[in-house]
C-alpha atoms as a PDB file:
ATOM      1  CA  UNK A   1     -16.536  10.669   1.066  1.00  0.00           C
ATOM      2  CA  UNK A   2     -14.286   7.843   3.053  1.00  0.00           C
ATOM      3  CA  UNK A   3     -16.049   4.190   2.637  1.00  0.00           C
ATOM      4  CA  UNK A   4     -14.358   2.834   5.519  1.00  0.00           C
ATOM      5  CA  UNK A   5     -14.475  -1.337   5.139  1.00  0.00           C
ATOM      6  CA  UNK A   6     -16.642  -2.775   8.258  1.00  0.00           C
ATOM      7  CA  UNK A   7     -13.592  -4.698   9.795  1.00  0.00           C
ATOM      8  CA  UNK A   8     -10.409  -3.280   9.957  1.00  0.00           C
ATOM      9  CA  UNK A   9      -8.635  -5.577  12.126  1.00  0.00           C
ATOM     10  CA  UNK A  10      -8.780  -8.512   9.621  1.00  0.00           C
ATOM     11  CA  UNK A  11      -5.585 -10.690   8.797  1.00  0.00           C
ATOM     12  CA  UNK A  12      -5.590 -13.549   6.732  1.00  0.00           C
ATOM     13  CA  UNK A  13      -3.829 -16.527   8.079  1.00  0.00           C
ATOM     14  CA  UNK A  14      -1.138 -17.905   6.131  1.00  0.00           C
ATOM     15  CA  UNK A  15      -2.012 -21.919   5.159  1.00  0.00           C
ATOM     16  CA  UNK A  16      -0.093 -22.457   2.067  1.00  0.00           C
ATOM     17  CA  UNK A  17       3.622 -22.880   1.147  1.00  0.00           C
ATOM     18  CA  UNK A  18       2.578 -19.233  -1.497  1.00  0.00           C
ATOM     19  CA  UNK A  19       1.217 -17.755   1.606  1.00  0.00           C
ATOM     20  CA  UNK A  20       4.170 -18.423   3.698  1.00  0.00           C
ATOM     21  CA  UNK A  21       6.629 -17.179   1.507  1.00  0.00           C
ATOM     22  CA  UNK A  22       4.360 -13.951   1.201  1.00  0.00           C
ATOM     23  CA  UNK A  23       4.260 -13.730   4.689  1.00  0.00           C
ATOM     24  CA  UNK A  24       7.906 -14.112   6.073  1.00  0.00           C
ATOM     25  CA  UNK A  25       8.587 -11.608   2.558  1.00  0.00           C
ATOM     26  CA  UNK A  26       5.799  -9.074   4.560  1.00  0.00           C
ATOM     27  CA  UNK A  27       7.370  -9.558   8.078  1.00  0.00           C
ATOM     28  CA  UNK A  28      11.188  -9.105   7.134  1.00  0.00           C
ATOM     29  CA  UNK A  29       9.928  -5.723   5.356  1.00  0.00           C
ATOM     30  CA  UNK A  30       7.895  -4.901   8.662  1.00  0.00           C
ATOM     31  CA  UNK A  31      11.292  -5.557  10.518  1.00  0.00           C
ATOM     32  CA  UNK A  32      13.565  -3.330   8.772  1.00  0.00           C
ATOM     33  CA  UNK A  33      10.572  -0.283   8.491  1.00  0.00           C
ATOM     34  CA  UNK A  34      10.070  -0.601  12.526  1.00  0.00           C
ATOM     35  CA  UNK A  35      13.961  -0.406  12.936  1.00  0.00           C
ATOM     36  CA  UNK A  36      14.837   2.082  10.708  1.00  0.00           C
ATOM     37  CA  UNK A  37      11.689   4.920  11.500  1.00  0.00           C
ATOM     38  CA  UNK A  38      10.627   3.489  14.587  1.00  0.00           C
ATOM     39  CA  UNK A  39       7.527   6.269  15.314  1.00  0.00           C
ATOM     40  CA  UNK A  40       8.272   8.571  12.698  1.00  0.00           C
ATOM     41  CA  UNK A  41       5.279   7.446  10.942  1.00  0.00           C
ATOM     42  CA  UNK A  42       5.032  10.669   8.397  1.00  0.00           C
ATOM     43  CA  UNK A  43       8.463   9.833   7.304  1.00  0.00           C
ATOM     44  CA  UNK A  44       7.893   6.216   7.421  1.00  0.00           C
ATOM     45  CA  UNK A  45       4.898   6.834   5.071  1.00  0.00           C
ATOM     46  CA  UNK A  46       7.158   8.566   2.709  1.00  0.00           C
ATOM     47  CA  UNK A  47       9.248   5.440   1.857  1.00  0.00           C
ATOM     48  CA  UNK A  48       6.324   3.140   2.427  1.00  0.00           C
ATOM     49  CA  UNK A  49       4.088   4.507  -0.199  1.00  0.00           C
ATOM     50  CA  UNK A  50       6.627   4.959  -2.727  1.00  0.00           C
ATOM     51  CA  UNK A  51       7.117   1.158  -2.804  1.00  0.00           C
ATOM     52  CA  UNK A  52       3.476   0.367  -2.434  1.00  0.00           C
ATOM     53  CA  UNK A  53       2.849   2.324  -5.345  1.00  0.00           C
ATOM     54  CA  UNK A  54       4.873  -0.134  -7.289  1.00  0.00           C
ATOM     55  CA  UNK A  55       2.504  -3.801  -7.336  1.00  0.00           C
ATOM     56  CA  UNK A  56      -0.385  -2.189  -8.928  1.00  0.00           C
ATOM     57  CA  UNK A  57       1.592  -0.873 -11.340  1.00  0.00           C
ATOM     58  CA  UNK A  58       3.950  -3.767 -12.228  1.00  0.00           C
ATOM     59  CA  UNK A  59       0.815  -6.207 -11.879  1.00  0.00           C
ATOM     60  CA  UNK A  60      -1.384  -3.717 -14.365  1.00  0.00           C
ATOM     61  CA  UNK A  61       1.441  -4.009 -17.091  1.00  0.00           C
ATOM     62  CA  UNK A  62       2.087  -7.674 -16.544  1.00  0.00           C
ATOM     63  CA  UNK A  63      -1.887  -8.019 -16.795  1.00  0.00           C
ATOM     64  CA  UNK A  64      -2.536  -6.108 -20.019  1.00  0.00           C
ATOM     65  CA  UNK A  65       0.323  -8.139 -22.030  1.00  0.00           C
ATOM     66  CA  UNK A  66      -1.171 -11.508 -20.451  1.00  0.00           C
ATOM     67  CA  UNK A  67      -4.518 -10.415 -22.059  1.00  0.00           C
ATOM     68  CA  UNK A  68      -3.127  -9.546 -24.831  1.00  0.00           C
ATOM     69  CA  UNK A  69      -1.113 -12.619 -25.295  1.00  0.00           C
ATOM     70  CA  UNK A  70      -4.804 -14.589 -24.794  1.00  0.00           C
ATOM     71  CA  UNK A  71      -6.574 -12.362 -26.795  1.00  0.00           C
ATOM     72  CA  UNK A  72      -9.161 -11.711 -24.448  1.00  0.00           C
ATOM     73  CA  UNK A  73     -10.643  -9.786 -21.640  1.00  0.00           C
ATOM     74  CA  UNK A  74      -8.743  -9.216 -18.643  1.00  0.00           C
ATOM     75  CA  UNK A  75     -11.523  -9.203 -16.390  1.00  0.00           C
ATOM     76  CA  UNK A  76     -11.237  -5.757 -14.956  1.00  0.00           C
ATOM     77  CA  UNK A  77      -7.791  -6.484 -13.467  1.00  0.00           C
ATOM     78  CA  UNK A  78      -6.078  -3.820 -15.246  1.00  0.00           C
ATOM     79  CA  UNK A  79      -8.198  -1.003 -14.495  1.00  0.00           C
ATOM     80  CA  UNK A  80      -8.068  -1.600 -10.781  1.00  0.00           C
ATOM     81  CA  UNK A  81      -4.436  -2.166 -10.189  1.00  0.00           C
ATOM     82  CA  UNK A  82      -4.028   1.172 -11.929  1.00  0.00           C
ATOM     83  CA  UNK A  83      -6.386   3.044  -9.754  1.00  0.00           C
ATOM     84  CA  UNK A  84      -4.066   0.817  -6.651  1.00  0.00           C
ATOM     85  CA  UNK A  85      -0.840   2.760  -8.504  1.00  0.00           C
ATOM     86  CA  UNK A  86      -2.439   5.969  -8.536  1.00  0.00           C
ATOM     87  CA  UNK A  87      -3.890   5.946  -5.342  1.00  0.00           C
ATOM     88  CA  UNK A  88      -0.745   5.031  -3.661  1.00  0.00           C
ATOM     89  CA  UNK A  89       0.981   7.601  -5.382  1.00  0.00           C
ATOM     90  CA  UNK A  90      -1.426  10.258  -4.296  1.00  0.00           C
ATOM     91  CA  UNK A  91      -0.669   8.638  -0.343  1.00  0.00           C
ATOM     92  CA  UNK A  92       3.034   9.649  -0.900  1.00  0.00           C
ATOM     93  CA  UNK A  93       2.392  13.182  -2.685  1.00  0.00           C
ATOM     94  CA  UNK A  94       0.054  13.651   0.490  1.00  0.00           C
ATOM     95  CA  UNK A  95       3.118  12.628   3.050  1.00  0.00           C
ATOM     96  CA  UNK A  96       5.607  14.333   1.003  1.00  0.00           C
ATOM     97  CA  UNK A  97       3.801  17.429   2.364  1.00  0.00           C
ATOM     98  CA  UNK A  98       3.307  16.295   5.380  1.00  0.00           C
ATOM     99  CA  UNK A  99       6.826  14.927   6.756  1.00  0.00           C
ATOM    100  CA  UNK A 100       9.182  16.746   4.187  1.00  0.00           C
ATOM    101  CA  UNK A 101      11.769  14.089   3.421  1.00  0.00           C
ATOM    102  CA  UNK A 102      15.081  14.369   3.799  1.00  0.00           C
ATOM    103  CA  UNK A 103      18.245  14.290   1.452  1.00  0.00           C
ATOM    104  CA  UNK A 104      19.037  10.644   3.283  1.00  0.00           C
ATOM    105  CA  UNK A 105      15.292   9.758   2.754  1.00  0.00           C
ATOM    106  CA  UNK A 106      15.199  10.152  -0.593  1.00  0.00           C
ATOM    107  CA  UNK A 107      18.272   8.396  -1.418  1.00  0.00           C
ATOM    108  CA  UNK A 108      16.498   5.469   0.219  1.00  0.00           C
ATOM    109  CA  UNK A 109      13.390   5.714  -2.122  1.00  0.00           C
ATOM    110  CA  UNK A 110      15.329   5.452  -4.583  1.00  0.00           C
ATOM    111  CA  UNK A 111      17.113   2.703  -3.499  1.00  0.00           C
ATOM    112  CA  UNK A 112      13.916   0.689  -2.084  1.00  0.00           C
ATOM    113  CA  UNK A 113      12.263   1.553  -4.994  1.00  0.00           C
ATOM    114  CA  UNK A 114      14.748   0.113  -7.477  1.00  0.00           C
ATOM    115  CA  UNK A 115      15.455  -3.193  -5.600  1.00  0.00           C
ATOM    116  CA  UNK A 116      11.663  -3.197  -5.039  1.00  0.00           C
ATOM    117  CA  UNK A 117      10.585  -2.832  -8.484  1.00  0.00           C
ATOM    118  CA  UNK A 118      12.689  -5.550  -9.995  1.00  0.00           C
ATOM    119  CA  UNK A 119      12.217  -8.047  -6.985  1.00  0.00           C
ATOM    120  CA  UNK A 120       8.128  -7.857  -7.427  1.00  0.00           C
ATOM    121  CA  UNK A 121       8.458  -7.914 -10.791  1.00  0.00           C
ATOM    122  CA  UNK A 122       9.987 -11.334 -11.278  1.00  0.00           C
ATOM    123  CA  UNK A 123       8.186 -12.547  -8.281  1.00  0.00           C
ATOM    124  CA  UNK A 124       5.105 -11.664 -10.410  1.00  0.00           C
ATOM    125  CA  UNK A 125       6.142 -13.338 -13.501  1.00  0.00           C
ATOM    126  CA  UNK A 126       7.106 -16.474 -10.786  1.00  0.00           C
ATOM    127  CA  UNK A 127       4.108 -16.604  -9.225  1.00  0.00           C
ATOM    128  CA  UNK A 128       1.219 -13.472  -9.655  1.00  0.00           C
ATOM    129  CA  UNK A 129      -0.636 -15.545  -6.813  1.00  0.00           C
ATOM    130  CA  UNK A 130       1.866 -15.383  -4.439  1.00  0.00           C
ATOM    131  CA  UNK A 131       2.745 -11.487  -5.218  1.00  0.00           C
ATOM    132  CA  UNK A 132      -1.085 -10.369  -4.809  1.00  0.00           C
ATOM    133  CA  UNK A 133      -0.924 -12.563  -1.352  1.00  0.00           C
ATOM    134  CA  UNK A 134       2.280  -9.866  -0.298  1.00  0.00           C
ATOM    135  CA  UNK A 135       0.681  -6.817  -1.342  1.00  0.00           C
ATOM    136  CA  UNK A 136      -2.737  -8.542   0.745  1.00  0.00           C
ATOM    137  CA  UNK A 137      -0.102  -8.751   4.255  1.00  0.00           C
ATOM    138  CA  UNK A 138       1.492  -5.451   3.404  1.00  0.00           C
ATOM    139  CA  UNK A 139      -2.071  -3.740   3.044  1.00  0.00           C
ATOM    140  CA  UNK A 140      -2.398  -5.652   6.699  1.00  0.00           C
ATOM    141  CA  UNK A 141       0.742  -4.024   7.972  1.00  0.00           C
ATOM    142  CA  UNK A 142      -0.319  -0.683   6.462  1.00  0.00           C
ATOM    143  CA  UNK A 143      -3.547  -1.048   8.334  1.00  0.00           C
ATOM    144  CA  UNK A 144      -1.505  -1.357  11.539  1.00  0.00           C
ATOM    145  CA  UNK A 145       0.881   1.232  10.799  1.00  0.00           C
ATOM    146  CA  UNK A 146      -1.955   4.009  10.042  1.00  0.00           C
ATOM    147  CA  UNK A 147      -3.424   2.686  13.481  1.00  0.00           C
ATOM    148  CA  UNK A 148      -0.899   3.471  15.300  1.00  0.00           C
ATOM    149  CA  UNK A 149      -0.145   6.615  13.745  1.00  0.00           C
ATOM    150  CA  UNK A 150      -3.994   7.759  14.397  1.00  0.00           C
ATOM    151  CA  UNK A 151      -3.112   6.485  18.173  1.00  0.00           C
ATOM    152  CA  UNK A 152      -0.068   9.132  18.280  1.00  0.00           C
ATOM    153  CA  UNK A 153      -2.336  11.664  17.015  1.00  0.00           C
ATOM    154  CA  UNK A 154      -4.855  11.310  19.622  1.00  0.00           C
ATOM    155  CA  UNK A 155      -2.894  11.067  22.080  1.00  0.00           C
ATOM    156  CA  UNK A 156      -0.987  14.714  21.351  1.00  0.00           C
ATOM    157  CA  UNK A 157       2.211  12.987  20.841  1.00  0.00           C
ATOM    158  CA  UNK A 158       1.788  14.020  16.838  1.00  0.00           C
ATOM    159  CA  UNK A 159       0.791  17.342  16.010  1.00  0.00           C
ATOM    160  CA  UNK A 160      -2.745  17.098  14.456  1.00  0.00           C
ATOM    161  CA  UNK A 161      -2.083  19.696  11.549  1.00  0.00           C
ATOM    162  CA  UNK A 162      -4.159  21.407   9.113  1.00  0.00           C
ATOM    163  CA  UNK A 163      -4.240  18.847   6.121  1.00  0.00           C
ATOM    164  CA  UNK A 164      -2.599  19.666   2.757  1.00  0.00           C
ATOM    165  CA  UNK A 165      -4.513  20.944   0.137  1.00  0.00           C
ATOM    166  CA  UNK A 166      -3.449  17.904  -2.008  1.00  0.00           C
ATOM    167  CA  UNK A 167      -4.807  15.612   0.616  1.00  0.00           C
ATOM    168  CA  UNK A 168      -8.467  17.819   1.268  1.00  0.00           C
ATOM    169  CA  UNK A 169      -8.829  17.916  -3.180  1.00  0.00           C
ATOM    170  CA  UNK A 170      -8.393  14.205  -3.709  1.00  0.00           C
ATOM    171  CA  UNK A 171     -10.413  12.938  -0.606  1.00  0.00           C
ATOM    172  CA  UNK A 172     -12.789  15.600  -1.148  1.00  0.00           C
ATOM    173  CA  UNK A 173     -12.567  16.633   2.764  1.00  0.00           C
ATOM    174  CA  UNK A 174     -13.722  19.847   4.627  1.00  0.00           C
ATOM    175  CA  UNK A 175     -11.795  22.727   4.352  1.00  0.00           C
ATOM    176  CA  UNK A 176     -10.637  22.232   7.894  1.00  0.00           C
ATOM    177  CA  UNK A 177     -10.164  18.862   8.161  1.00  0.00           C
ATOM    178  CA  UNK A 178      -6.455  17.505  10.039  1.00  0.00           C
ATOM    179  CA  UNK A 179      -4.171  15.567   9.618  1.00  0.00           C
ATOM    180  CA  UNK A 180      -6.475  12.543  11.339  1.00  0.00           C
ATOM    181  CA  UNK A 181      -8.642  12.930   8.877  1.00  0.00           C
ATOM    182  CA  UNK A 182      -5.911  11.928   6.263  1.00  0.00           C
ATOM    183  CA  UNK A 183      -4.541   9.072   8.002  1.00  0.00           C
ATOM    184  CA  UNK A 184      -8.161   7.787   8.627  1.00  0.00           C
ATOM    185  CA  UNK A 185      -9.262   8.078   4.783  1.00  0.00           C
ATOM    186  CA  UNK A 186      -5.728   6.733   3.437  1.00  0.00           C
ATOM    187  CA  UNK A 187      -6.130   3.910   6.156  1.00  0.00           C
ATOM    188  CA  UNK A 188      -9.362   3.216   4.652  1.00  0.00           C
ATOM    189  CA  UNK A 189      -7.668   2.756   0.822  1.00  0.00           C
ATOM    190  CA  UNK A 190      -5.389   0.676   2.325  1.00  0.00           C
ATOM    191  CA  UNK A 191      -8.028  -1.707   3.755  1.00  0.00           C
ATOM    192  CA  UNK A 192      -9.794  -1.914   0.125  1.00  0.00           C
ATOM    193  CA  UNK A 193      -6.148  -3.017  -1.305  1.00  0.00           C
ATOM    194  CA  UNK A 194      -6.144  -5.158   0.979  1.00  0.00           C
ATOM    195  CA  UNK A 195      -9.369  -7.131   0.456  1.00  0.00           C
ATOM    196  CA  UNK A 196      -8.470  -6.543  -3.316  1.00  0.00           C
ATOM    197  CA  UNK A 197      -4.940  -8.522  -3.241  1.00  0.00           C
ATOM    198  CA  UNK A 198      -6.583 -11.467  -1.224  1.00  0.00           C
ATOM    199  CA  UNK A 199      -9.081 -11.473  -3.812  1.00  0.00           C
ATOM    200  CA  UNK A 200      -6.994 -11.670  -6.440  1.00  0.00           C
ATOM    201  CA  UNK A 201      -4.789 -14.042  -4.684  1.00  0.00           C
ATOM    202  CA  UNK A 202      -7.748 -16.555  -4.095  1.00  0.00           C
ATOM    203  CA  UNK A 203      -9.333 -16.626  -7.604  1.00  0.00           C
ATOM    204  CA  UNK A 204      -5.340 -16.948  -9.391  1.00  0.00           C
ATOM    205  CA  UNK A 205      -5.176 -20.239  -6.444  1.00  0.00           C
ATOM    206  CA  UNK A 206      -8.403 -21.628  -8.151  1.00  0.00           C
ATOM    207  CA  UNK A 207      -6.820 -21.570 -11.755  1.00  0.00           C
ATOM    208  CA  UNK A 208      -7.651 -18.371 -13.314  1.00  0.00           C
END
């Protein structure tokens, strides 16, 4: 079953100098994504998910040696950045079937991913707050991204195919349920990771 949040169309407005930085970090990414795959939002997905799979995971590791270090719970932290990692993952093993990457495509995963991984992970020793607050706006970009991909689907310009059978096992959809169907339940993770990130932002801003 898809739990769809009530309000997709939520964005959190930037107010602090952490925010900011998040923000302009969220918008250059946007930039360079919009040039480089303009509506080729299966492909786009490809690359996009492969980095996004990388916070939950970077914060999850980072989060288990900070507990250990304290000697004390982690307040659930760990186990839900690795479900964010593993659901992210599934996203790109669902668009891997989808688009079929190419050669130059997944030279650049490899290459986003690397500069990626290293970048968030220092950011995330710097400052975890502000790190959660960019995976918050990238969850808000997402949100916009799957939008307009559902838009495109609608409106014929994007084939509505059958959905993989990777996609219909892990989101537990109807035999013949479309590609729409996809996009709508991976829109709807992306809108929990969202809310999630903020969260976590917010209580690491009041000292935790």
């Amino acid at each position: 079953m898809i739990n769809t949040p009530a309000d997709l169309t939520t964005r959190r407005r930037p107010t602090t100098f952490s925010d900011r930085i998040a923000f302009s970090f969220t918008m250059i990414a946007r930039f360079f994504a919009d040039t480089f795959f303009a509506k080729r939002y299966g492909h786009r997905a490809v690359v996009l998910e492969t980095v996004a799979a990388v916070p939950g995971m970077v914060g999850a590791t980072l989060q288990h040696l900070r507990a250990l270090r304290r000697m004390r719970s982690d307040g659930g932290w760990i186990h839900t950045l690795m479900d964010e990692a593993e659901n992210e993952r599934m996203h790109l093993m669902t668009f891997v079937e989808i688009a079929k990457p190419t050669l130059l495509e997944r030279w650049l995963i490899l290459l986003a991913q690397g500069v990626f991984y290293n970048g968030f992970f220092l950011l995330y020793i710097v400052s975890s707050r502000t790190a959660h607050r960019m995976v918050g706006y990238f969850e808000e970009e997402a949100i916009v991204s799957y939008t307009e991909y559902l838009a495109e689907i609608e409106s014929g310009q994007i084939e509505n195919i059958a959905a993989p059978q990777i996609a219909i096992d892990y989101w537990k959809l109807g035999p013949e349920a479309r590609l729409k169907d996809v996009v709508l339940a991976v829109r709807a993770d992306e809108a929990g990771h969202r809310d999630v990130n903020h969260a976590f932002a917010d209580e690491l801003s009041q000292g935790r």
